[in-house]
Structure formats: C-alpha cells, structure tokens
Protein backbone atom coordinates (compact mmCIF):
# COMPACT_ATOMS: atom_id res chain seq x y z
CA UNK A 1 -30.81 -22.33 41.42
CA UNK A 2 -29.20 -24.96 38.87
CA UNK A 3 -31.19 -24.16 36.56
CA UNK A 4 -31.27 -20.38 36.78
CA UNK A 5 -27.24 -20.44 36.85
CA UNK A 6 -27.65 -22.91 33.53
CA UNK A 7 -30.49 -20.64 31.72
CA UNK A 8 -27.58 -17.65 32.29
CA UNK A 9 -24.77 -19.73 31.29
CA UNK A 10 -27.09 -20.45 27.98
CA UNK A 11 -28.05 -16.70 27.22
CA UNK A 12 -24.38 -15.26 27.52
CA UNK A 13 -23.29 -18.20 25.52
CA UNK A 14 -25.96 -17.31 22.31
CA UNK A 15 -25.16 -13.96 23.24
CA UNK A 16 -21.15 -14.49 22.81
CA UNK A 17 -21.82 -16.61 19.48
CA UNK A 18 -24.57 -14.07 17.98
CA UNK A 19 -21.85 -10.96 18.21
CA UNK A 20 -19.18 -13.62 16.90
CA UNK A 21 -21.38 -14.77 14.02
CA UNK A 22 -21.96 -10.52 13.55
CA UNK A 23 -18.92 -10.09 13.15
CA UNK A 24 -17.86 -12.47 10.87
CA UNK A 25 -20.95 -11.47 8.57
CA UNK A 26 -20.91 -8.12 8.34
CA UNK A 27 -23.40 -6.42 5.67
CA UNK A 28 -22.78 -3.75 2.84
CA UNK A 29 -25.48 -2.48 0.63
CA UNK A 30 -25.19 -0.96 -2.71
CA UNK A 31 -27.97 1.10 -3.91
CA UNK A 32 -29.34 3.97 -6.50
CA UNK A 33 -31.05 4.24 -9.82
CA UNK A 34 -30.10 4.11 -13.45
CA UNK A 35 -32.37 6.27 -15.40
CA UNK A 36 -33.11 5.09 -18.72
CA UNK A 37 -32.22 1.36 -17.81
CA UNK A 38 -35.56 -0.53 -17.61
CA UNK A 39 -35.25 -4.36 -18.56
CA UNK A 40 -30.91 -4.25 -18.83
CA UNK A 41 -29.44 -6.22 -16.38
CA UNK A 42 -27.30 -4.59 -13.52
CA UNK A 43 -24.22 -6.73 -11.79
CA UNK A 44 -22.45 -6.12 -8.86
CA UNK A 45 -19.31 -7.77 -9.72
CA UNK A 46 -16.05 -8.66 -6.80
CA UNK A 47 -12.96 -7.48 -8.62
CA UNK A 48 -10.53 -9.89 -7.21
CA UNK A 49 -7.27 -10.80 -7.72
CA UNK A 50 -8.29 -13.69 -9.82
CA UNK A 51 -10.95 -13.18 -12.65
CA UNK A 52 -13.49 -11.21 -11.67
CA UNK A 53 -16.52 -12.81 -10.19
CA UNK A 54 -20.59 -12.01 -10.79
CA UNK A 55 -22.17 -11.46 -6.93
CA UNK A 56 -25.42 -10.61 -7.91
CA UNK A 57 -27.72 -9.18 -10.58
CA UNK A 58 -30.92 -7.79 -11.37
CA UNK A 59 -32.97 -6.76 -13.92
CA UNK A 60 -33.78 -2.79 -13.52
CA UNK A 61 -37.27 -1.69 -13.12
CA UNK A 62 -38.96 0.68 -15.19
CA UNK A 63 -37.81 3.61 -12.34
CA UNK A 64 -34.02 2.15 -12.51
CA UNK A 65 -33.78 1.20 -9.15
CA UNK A 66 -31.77 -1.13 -7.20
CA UNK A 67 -29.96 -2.68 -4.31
CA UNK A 68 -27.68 -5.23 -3.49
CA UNK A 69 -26.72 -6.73 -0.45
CA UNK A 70 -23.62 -9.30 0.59
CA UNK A 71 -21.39 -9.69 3.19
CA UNK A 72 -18.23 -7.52 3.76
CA UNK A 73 -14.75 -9.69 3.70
CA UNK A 74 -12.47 -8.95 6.36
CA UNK A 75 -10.40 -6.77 4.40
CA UNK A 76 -10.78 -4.16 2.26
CA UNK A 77 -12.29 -5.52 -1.00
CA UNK A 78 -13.22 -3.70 -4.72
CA UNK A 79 -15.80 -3.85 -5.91
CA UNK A 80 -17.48 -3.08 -9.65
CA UNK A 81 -21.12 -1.71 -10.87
CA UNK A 82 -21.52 -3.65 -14.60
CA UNK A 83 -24.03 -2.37 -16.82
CA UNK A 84 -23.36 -3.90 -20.47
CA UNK A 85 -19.68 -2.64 -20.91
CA UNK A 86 -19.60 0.09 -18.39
CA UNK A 87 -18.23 -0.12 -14.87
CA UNK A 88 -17.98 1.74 -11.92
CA UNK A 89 -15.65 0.94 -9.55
CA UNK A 90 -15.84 0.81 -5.72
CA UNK A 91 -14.14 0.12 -2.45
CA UNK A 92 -15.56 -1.73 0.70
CA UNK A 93 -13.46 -1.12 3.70
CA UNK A 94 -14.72 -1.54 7.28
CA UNK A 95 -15.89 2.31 7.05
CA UNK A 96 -18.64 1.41 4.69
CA UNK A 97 -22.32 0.13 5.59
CA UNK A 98 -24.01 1.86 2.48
CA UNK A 99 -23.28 2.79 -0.93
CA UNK A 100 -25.62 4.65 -2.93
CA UNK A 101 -24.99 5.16 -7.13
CA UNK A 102 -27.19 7.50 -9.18
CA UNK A 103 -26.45 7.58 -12.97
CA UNK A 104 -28.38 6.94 -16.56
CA UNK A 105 -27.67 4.14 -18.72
CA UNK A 106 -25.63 6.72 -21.31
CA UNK A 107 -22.93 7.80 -19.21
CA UNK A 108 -23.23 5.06 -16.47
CA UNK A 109 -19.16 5.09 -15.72
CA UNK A 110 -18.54 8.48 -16.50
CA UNK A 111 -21.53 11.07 -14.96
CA UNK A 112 -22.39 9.99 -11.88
CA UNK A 113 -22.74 10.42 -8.19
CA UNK A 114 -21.42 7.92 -5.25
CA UNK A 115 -22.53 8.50 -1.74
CA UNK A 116 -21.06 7.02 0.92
CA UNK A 117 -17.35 6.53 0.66
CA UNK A 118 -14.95 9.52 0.26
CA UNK A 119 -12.66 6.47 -0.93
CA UNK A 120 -14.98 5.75 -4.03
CA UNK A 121 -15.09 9.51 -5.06
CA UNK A 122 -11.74 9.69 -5.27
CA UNK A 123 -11.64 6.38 -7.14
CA UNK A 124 -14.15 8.13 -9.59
CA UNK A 125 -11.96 10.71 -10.40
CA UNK A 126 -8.62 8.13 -11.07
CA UNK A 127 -11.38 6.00 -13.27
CA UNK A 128 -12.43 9.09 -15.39
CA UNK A 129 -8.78 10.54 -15.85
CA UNK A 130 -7.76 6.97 -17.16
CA UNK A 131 -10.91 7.18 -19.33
CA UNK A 132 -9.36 10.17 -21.15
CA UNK A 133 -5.81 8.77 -21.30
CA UNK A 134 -7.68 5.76 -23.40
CA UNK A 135 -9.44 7.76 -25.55
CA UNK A 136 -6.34 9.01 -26.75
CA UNK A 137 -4.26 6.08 -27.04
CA UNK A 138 -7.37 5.15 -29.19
CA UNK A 139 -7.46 8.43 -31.32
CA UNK A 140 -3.23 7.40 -31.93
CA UNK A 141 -4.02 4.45 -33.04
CA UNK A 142 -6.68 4.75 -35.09
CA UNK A 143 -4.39 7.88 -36.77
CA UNK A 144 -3.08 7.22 -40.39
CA UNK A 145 -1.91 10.70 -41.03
CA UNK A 146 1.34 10.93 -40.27
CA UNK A 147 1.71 14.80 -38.87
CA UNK A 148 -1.49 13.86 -37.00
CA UNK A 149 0.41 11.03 -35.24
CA UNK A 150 3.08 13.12 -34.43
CA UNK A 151 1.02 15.52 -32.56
CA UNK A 152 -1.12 13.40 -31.09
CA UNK A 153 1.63 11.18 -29.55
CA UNK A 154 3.32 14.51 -27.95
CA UNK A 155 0.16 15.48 -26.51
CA UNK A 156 -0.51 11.71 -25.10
CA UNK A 157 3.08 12.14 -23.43
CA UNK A 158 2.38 15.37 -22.33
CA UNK A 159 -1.23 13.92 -21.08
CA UNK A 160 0.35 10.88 -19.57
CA UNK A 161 3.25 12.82 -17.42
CA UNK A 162 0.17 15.10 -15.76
CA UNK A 163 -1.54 11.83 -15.14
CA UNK A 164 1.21 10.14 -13.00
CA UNK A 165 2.00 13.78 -11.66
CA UNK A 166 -1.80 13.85 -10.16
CA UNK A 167 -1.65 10.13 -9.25
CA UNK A 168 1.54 10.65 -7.45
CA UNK A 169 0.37 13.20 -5.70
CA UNK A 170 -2.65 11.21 -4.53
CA UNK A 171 -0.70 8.21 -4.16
CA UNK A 172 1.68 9.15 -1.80
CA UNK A 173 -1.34 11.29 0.74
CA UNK A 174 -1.66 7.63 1.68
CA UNK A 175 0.26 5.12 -0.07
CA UNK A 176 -1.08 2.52 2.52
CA UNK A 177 -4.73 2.70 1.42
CA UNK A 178 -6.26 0.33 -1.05
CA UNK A 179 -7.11 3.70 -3.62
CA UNK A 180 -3.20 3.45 -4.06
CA UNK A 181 -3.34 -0.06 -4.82
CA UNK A 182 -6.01 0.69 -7.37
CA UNK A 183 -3.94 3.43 -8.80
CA UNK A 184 -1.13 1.61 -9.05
CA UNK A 185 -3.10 -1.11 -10.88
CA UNK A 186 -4.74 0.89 -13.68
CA UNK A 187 -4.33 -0.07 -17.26
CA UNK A 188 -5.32 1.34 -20.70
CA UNK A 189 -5.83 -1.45 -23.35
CA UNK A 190 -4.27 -4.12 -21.10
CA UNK A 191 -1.47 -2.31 -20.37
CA UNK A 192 -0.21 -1.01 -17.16
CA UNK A 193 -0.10 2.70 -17.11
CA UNK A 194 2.62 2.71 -13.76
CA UNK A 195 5.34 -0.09 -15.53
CA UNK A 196 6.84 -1.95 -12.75
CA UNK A 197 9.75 -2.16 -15.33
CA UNK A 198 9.82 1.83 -15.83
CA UNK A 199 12.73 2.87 -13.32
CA UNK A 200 10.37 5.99 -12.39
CA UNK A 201 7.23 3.99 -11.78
CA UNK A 202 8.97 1.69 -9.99
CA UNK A 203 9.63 3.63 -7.84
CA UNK A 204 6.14 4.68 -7.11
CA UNK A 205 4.76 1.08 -6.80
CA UNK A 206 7.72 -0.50 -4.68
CA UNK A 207 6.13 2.81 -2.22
CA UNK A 208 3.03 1.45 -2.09
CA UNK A 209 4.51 -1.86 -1.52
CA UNK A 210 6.32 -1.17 1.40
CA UNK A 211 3.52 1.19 2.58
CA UNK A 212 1.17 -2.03 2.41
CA UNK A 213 4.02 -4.69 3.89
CA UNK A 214 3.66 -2.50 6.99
CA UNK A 215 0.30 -1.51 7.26
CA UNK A 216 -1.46 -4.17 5.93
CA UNK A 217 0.22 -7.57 6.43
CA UNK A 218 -1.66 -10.10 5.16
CA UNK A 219 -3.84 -8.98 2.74
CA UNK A 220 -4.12 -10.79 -0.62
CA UNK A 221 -3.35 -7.77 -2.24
CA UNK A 222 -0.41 -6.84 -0.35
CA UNK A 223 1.87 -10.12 -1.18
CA UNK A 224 0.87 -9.83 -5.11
CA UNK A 225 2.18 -5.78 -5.09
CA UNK A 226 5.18 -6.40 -3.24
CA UNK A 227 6.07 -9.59 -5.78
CA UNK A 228 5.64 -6.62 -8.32
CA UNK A 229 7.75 -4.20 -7.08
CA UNK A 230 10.51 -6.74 -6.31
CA UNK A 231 10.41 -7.88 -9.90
CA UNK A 232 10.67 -4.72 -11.35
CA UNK A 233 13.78 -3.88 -8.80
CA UNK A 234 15.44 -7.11 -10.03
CA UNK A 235 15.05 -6.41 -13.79
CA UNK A 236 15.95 -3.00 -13.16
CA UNK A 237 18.92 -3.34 -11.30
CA UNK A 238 20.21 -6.32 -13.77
CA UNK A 239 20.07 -3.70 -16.67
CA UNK A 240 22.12 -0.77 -14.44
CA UNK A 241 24.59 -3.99 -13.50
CA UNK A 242 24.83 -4.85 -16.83
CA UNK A 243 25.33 -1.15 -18.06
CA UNK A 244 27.73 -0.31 -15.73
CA UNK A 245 29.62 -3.35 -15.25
CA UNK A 246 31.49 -2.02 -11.80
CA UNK A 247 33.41 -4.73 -9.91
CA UNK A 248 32.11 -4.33 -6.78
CA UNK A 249 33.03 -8.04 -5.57
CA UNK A 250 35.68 -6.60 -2.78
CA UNK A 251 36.41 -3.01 -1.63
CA UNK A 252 39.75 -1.70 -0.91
CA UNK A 253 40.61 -2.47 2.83
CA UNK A 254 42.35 0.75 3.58
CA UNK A 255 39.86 3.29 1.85
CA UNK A 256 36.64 3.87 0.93
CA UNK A 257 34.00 5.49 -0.78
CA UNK A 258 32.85 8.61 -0.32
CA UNK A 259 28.85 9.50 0.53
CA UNK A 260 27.15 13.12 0.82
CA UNK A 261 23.88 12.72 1.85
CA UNK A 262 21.35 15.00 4.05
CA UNK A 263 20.14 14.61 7.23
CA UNK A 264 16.93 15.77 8.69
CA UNK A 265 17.77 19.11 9.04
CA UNK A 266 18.66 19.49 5.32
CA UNK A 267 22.29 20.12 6.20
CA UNK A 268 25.15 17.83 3.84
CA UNK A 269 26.67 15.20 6.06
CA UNK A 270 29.76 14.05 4.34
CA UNK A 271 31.24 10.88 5.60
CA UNK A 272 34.51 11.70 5.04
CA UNK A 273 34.14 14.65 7.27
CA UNK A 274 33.26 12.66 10.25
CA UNK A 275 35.79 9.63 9.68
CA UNK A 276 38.08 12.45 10.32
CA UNK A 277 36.70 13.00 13.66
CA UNK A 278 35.87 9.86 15.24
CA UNK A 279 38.33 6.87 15.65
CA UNK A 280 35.88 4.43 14.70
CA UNK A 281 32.83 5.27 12.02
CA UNK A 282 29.66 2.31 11.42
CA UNK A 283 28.50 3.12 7.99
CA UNK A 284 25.42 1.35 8.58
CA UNK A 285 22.57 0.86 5.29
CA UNK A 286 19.07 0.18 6.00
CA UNK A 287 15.54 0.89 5.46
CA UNK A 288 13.71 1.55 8.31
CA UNK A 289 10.37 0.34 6.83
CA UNK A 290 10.94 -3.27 7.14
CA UNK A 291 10.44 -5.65 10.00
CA UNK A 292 14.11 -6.61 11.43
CA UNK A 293 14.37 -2.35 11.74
CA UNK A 294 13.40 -1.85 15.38
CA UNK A 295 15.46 -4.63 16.69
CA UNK A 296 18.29 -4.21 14.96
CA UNK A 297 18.63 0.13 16.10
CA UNK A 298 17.99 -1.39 19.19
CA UNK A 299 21.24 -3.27 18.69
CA UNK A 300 23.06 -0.42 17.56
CA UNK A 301 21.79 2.05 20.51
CA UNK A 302 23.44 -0.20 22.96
CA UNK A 303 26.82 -0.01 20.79
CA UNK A 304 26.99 3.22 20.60
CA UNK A 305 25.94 4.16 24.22
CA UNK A 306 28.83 1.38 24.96
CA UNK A 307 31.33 2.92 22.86
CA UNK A 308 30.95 6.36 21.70
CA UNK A 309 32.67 8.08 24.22
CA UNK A 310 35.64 5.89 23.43
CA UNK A 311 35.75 7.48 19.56
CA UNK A 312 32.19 5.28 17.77
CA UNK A 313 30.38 7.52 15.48
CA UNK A 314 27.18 5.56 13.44
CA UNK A 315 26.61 7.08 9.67
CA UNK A 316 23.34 5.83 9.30
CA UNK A 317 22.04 5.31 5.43
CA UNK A 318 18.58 4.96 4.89
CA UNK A 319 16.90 3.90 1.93
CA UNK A 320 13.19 4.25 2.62
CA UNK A 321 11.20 5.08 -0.24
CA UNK A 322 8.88 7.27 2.02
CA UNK A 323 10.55 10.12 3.62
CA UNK A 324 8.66 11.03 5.98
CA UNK A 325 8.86 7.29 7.51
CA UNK A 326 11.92 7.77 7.52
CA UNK A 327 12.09 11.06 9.30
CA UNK A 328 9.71 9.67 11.84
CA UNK A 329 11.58 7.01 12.86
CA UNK A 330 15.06 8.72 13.07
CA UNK A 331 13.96 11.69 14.89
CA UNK A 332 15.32 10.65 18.27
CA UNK A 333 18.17 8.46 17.10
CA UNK A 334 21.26 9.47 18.50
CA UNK A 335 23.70 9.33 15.75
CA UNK A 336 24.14 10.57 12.20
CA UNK A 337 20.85 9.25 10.23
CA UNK A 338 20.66 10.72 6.56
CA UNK A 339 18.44 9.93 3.32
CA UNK A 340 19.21 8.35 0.26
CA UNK A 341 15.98 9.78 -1.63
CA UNK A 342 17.54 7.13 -4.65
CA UNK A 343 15.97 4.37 -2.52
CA UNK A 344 16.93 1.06 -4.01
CA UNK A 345 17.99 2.64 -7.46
CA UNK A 346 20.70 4.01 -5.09
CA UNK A 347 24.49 3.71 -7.07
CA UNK A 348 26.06 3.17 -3.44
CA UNK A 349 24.27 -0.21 -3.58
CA UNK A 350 26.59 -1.32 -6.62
CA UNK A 351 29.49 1.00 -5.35
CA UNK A 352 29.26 -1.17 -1.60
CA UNK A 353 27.89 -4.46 -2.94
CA UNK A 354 24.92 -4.48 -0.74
CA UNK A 355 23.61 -7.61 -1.27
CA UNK A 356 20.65 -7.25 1.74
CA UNK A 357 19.71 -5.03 4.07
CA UNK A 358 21.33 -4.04 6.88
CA UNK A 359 24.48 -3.99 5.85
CA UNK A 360 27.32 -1.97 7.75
CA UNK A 361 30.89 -1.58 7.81
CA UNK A 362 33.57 -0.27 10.33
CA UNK A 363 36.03 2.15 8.80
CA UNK A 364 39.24 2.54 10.96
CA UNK A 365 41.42 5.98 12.18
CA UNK A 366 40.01 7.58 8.72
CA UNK A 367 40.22 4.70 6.44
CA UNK A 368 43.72 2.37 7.80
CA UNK A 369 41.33 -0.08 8.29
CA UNK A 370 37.87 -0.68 6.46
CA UNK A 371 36.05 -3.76 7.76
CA UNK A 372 32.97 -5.92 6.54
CA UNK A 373 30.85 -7.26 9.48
CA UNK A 374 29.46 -10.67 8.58
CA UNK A 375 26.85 -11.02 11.27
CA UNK A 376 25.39 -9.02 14.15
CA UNK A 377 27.66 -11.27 16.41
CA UNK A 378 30.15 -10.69 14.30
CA UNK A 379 29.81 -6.89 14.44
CA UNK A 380 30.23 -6.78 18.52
CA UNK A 381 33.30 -8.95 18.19
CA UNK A 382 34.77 -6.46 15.40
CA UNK A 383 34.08 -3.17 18.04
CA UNK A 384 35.06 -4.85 20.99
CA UNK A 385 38.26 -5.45 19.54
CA UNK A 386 39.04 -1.96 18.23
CA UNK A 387 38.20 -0.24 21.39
CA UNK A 388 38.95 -3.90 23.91
C-alpha cells in the first residue's frame, strides 16, 4: 500500500513538473519556401530591444525550403525573416504555434504571403507602406534639380500625412497590441517617422503608452515606450512654458478660471454655470487610465454621497488620451465627468499649475473662496469644514 500511495505521489509529481516545464517552453515554428534562393543563407533573427540577435540559420535547399523552431518568451516578442538585406517582420504572441512565409529571393520583403497570424499581415502592410515612404525620401535626396525637389518634397508631405492618417487609424483599433508598438517604432533612414518630439505624434505614442501601462505591465517594451512618451511631454511642454511664459505659481483666491468642456452626451458643461448652482464645486483633474484612478473615485463617491445634498457638486476633468476609456469608466459616475480631448497638451494644465495628477480644488459660493487641497486628508478636512 506504501508503495502504491508513493508510485502515485511520483506520477502526479512528473506529471505537475512535465506541464510546468510545457509551459515554460512553449514552441513556435516558422516555415515556407523562397523560390530562387538555393545556397543563400536564411536567418530568423529576435528583434529586441537591444541589438538584434541571430536565432538560427540555414542554408536554403535547391526547392527553398525551410523551418525554424525555438521557444516562445512569455510575452509577445518580434521577430525578423533576414535574407541578405531584406526582412520580414513578425510577431509571436501566445496565439501563434505556426508561421508559414512563401516568397522568392527578388521581392523577399515586399511580395509575399504570411499564414498564420492576422497580427503579421497587418504588420506586412505597415512594413510595405514605410517601404514607399523610403523610397521617396531617397528619390528627395538623391534630387539636384531644384523644381524637382520642390515637388517631390510636397508630395512626400502629402505621402507622409496619409501615412500617419492610416497608421492612426490602425493604431488606435487597438493601441494595446504590440502591432501599435511596432507602428509607433518605424523609421525611414534611422529616423523615427512618429517624433516623440512632434506635439501631434506625441500624442499618438503617449496613447499607446498608456494603452500598454495598463494592459501590459511589465513587458520590456512597455517601460521603454512610456520613457518615450514622457520625454517627449517634458520637452514639449518646456517649449509651450517657455513660449507662453504664464505665471501660474498662485491663482487668485476669490476667482477662477473658466472651463467649457463636453460631457458624454456631447452637451457643453461650463463650470461657471454650475458654481452658480451649487454652494460648493470640486474641480477635480485626472486621467482615469492610471493606477491610483479607482481608489481615488472611490474616495470621491463617498464625498459626494456625504455631502451633495448639503450643496457638493464634482466637475470632473479628464485627460485620458483614449476616449473611449474614458467614457467607459465615467459612465456610471455620479457627478459632472467631461473630456479634455487636449490630453496633456491641455492649456488648463499651465492655466491651474497642475503639477501631477489628481489635482482638485474647492471653489466657494461661486468663487468667494477658491481653495487648493494639499492631500486627500487634506481634502476631507477642507469639506468638512465648509459644510461642518
């Protein structure tokens, strides 16, 4: 019986440790045939964040065939097809088992089919329209006629706004998913065609950052974009500081400024229109994308079911970069919640002197009073006193 109990104890044990050791070494394959090919060397290359890094090789076959097999990481990873200069690039999530490429050695990157991974398709596409964006960068500068230059730098603005236009579009389906990343990230010549610098693209990138700080914590890629995005807001909003130079360092403690913003309805919600109704407004700023959100409305919901019916009124100001996260999460808020589609490029964070997020203030009987809560603590103390 000892030994029967033991020989069980032993199988469900190996058992235990062979799905453990499964998981943790998940396969991929990547397969297919380059016509054309025979005795040029083939590498399946792991585009990291640091330099990129040979897996594996072969040398093709006279029938162009060949597969590759490694193990998955944890996370979604890129990956690259080299043949001489060419590459195709390609995505392994924990959706894909199999990849299969089928292509000739003259247009290896640019006619070819990828089965397996919707992901990769799309990535295709991105790869191919950035193709064309280089080739005529590369027509520019090659140009020494100057009419020629002239029209071929309006049609490589004209190219360049449809680009972002598509990749926006694509983008923001899903600005969570690593094909944003690798939008995001795609250069002509070395340089970056979404400029982290560029007020517009910045915009675009710090989405995908935030998109990625919530859905993907963790990830090696998701610390390096959100560095990006938050050096681009810095630089940014040193020039518009600079530029404007508005003394923002203290407010006027009997007025304020005024904000028009929409709420979720699409109807104007003017805060000087509802100072004039309550005794006591919280213009509150936030984002609702980042981690302190949930605890801190839970905060507020218990002031304002404490004292709204004594006057309390919350003007809630989000700056979310994605709308509809922000629609989601203030659909069954109580009080006033509008949008700031601005974001961080907002002027009222200048015009307030936000210096972090949240930040609120109390304004007083319309204005008499305008107050600057310097804690959470702080901001009980400041209610309980007005309505005490």
């Amino acid at each position: 019986m000892y030994n029967t109990t033991r020989n069980i104890a032993g199988i469900v044990f190996a058992a235990l440790l062979l799905v453990m050791t499964g998981c943790n070494n998940r396969k991929f394959t990547i397969e297919g045939t380059v016509a054309g090919a025979a005795g040029d060397t083939l590498y399946l290359e792991n585009n990291t964040l640091t330099p990129t890094a040979v897996v594996d090789s072969v040398i093709l076959p006279e029938d162009g065939s060949f597969r590759f097999k490694h193990t998955a990481a944890d996370h979604p990873e890129f990956y690259r097809l080299r043949l001489g200069e060419s590459v195709v690039n390609l995505l392994v999530d924990s959706t894909v088992t199999s990849l299969r490429y089928k292509g000739d050695k003259m247009d290896f990157a640019t006619r070819y089919t990828i089965e397996g991974s919707d992901d990769c398709r799309i990535m295709q596409q991105v790869s191919l329209a950035g193709a064309q964006l280089k080739a005529q960068v590369n027509r520019l500068m090659q140009s020494t006629d100057g009419n020629d230059m002239a029209i071929l730098r309006a049609e490589l603005t004209d190219s360049l706004q449809a680009y972002k236009e598509r990749m926006t579009e694509l983008i923001l389906q899903a600005p969570s998913s690593p094909v944003a990343y690798f939008i995001v990230m795609q250069q002509v010549n070395g340089m970056p065609i979404f400029n982290t610098f560029d007020p517009a693209d910045n915009r675009i990138i710090a989405a995908v950052a935030t998109a990625h700080d919530i859905y993907a914590p963790g990830e090696p890629r998701t610390e390096y974009i959100h560095d990006l995005a938050l050096q681009g807001i810095a630089a940014l909003r040193a020039e518009r500081k600079e530029a404007q130079r508005i003394d923002t360092d203290t407010l006027p403690e009997t007025d304020f400024i005024d904000i028009a913003l929409y709420d979720m309805q699409g109807h104007e919600r003017r805060l000087s229109d509802i100072t004039k109704q309550h005794r006591a407004v919280l213009l509150d700023f936030t984002a609702y994308g980042y981690e302190y959100s949930p605890e801190y409305n839970m905060l507020l919901a218990s002031l304002y079911k404490k004292y709204h019916t004594q006057g309390l009124e919350i003007y809630q100001v989000s700056f979310d970069i994605d709308e509809h996260h922000w629609k989601v999460s203030a659909d069954n808020l109580p009080w006033i919640c509008v949008h700031d589609a601005e974001s961080l490029y907002s002027s009222l964070i200048q015009l307030y002197n936000i210096q972090s997020l949240p930040t609120c203030f109390i304004i007083v009987d319309n204005g008499e009073q305008f107050l600057r809560p310097t804690s959470d603590e702080d901001l009980e103390k400041k209610l309980g006193k007005i309505f005490g």
